[in-house]
Protein backbone atom coordinates (compact mmCIF):
# COMPACT_ATOMS: atom_id res chain seq x y z
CA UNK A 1 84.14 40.39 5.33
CA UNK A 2 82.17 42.38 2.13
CA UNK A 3 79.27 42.23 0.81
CA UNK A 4 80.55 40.27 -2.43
CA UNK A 5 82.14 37.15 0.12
CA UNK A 6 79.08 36.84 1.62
CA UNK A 7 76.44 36.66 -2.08
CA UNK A 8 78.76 33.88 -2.84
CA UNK A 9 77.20 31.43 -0.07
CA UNK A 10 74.11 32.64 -1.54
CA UNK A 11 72.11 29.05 -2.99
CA UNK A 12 69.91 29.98 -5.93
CA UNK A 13 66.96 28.92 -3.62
CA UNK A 14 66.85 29.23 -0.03
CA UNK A 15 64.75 30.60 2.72
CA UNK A 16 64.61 34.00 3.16
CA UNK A 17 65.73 33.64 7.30
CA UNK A 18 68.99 32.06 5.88
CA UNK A 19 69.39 34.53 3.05
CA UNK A 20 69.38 37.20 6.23
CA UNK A 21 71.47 35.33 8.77
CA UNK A 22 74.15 35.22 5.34
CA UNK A 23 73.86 38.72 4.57
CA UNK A 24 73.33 40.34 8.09
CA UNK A 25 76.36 39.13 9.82
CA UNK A 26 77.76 42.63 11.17
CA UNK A 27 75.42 45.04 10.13
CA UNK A 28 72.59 47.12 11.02
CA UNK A 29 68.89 45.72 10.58
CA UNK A 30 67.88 48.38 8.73
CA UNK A 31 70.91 48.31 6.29
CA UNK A 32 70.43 44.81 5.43
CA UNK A 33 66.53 45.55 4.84
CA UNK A 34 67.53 48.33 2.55
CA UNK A 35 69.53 45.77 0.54
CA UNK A 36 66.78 43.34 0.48
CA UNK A 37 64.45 45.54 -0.81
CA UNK A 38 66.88 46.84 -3.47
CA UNK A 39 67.69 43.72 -4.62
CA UNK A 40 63.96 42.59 -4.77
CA UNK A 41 63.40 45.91 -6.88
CA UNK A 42 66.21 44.95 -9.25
CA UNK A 43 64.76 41.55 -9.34
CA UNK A 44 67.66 40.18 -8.11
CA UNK A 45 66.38 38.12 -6.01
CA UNK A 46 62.20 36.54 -5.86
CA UNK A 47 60.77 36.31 -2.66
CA UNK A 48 58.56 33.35 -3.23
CA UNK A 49 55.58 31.96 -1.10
CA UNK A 50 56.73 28.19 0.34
CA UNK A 51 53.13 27.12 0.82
CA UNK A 52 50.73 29.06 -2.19
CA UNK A 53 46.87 28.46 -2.46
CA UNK A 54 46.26 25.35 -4.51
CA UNK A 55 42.42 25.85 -5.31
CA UNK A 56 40.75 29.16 -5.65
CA UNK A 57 38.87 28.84 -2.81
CA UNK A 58 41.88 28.21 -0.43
CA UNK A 59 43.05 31.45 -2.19
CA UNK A 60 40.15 33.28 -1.76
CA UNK A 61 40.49 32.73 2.44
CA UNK A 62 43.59 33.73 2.21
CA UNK A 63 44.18 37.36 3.39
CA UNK A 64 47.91 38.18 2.44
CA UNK A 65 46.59 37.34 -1.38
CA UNK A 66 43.00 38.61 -1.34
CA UNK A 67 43.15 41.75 1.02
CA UNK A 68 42.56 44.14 -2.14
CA UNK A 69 39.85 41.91 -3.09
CA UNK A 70 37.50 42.11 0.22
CA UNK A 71 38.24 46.13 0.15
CA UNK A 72 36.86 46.31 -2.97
CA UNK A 73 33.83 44.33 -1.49
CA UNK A 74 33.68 46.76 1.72
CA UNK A 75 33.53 49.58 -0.80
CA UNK A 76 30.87 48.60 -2.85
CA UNK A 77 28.96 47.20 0.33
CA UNK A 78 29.64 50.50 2.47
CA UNK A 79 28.50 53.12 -0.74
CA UNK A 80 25.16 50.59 -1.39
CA UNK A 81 24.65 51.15 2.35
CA UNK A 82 25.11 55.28 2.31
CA UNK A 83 22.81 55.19 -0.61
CA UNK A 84 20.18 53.15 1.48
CA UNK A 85 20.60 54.88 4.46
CA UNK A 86 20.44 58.34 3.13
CA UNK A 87 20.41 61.11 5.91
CA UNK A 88 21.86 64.93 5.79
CA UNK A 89 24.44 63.24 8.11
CA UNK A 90 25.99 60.17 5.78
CA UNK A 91 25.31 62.64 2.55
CA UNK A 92 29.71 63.84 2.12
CA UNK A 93 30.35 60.18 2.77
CA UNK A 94 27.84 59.02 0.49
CA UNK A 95 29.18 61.51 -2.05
CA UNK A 96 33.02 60.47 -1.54
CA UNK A 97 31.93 56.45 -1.42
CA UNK A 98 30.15 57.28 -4.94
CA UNK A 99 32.49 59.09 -6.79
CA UNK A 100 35.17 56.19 -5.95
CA UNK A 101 32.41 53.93 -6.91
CA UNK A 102 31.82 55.61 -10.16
CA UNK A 103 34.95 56.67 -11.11
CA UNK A 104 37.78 54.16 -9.61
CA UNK A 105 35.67 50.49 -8.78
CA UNK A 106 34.94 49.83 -12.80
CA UNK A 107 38.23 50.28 -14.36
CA UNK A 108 40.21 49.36 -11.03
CA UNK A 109 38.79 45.37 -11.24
CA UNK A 110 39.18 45.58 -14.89
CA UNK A 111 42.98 47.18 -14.53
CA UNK A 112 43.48 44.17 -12.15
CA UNK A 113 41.51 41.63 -14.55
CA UNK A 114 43.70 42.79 -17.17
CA UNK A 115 47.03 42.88 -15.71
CA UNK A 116 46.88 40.41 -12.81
CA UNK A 117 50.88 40.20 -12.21
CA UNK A 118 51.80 42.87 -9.71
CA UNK A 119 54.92 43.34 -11.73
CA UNK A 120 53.77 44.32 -14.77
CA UNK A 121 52.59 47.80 -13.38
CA UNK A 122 53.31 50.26 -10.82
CA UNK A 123 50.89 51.92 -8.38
CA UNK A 124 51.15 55.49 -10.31
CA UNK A 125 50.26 53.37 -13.61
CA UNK A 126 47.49 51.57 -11.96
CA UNK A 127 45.47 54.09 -10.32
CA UNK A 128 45.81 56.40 -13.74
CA UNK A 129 44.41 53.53 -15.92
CA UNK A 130 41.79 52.88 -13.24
CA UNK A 131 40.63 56.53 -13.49
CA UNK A 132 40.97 56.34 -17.02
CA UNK A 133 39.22 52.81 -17.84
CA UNK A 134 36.08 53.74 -15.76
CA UNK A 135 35.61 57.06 -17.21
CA UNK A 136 35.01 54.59 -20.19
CA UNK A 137 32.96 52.21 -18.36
CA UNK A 138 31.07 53.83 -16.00
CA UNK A 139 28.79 56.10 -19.37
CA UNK A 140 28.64 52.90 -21.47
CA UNK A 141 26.55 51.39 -18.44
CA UNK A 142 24.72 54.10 -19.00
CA UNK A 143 24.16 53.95 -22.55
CA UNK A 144 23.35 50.42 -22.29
CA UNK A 145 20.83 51.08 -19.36
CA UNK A 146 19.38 54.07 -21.24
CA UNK A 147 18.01 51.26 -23.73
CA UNK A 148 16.61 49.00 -20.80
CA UNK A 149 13.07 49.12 -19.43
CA UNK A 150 14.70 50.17 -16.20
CA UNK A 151 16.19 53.31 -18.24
CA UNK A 152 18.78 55.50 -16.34
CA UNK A 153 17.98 55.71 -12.58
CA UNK A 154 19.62 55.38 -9.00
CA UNK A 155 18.54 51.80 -8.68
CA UNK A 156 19.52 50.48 -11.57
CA UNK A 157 22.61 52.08 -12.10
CA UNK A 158 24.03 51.17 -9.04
CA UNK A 159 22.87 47.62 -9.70
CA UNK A 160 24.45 47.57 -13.19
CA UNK A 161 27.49 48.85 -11.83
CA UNK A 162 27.70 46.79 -9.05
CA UNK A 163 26.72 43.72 -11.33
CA UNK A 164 30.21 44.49 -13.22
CA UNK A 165 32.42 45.42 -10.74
CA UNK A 166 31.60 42.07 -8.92
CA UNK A 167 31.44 39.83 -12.27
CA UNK A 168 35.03 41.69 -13.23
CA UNK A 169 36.16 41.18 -9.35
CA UNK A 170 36.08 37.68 -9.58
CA UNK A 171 37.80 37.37 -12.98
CA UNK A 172 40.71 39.47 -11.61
CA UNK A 173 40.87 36.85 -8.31
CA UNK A 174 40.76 34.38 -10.23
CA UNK A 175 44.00 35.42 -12.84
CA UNK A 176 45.69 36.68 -9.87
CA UNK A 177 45.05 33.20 -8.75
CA UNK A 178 46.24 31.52 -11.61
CA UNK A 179 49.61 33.69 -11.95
CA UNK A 180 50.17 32.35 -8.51
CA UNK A 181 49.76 28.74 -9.81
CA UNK A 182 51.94 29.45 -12.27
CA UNK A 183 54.65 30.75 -10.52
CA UNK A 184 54.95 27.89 -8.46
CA UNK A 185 55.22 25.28 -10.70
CA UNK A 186 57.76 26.93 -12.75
CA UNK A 187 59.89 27.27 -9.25
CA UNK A 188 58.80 23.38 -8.56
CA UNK A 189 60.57 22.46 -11.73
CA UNK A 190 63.35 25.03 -11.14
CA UNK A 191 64.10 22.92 -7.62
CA UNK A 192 63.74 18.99 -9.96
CA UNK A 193 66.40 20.28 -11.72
């Protein structure tokens, strides 16, 4: 039996167990995995979520959506904490926590606030427009700051900063949260059809 007999008992919408047990019949684990993940690369096939958050707090509880969110937040807690905590000991960890801080945090929320569906950029293209995004960020803080009472110091700098990577981190939840939404009705009306 081929590969082509068995994609014909394929339903347009089914779970992904049966979609296995179809395809899986006589063949190694691993070879049926690297077919699943090819096809999901070709978007062949949509691996949709059966039960999705329905209010943005349900999806903010929800690890398997939010996981990038709450490392952000362990970032920006753990550097704030180096920075408090300042010792000869923490000081190459408080360096490494503030260069990510300073020049990844700013335009990585903003990257995801911008472009909240994971398809519509890879990793490489990500991380590059992070970098590149809070090299612009990161010095306009600063000019805005410079023109503050508070003027250009530690403190307020890594408030400011903090300030807008939080503010920016809960716009990107929140459109990742919506694309979600959106997503699911469209495959609700798909299945009334």
């Amino acid at each position: 039996m081929g590969r082509s007999s068995r994609i014909d008992d394929i339903d347009k919408e089914m779970s992904l167990e049966r979609y296995i047990n179809i395809v899986a019949k006589g063949r190694k684990n691993m070879d049926v995995l690297m077919d699943l993940y090819r096809s999901i690369e070709r978007k062949e096939i949509m691996i949709l979520d059966p039960n999705p958050p329905r209010r943005f707090t349900e999806y903010l509880r929800r690890l398997d959506y939010t996981l990038w969110l709450y490392m952000v937040l362990v970032m920006i807690i753990t550097t704030i904490a180096t920075i408090i905590f300042d010792n000869p000991w923490t000081r190459p960890l408080r360096w490494l926590l503030g260069t990510i801080f300073t020049l990844f945090l700013p335009g990585y929320v903003t990257t995801e606030a911008l472009y909240p569906d994971e398809n519509s950029l890879n990793n490489i293209e990500r991380i590059a427009i992070s970098i590149g995004l809070s090299l612009a960020i990161t010095p306009l803080i600063g000019l805005l700051l410079n023109y503050t009472p508070w003027g250009i110091k530690l403190e307020s700098i890594l408030l400011s900063q903090t300030m807008y990577i939080l503010i920016i981190l809960i716009v990107a939840g929140y459109r990742k949260f919506k694309i979600i939404r959106i997503i699911y009705e469209a495959s609700k009306k798909r299945k009334r059809k």
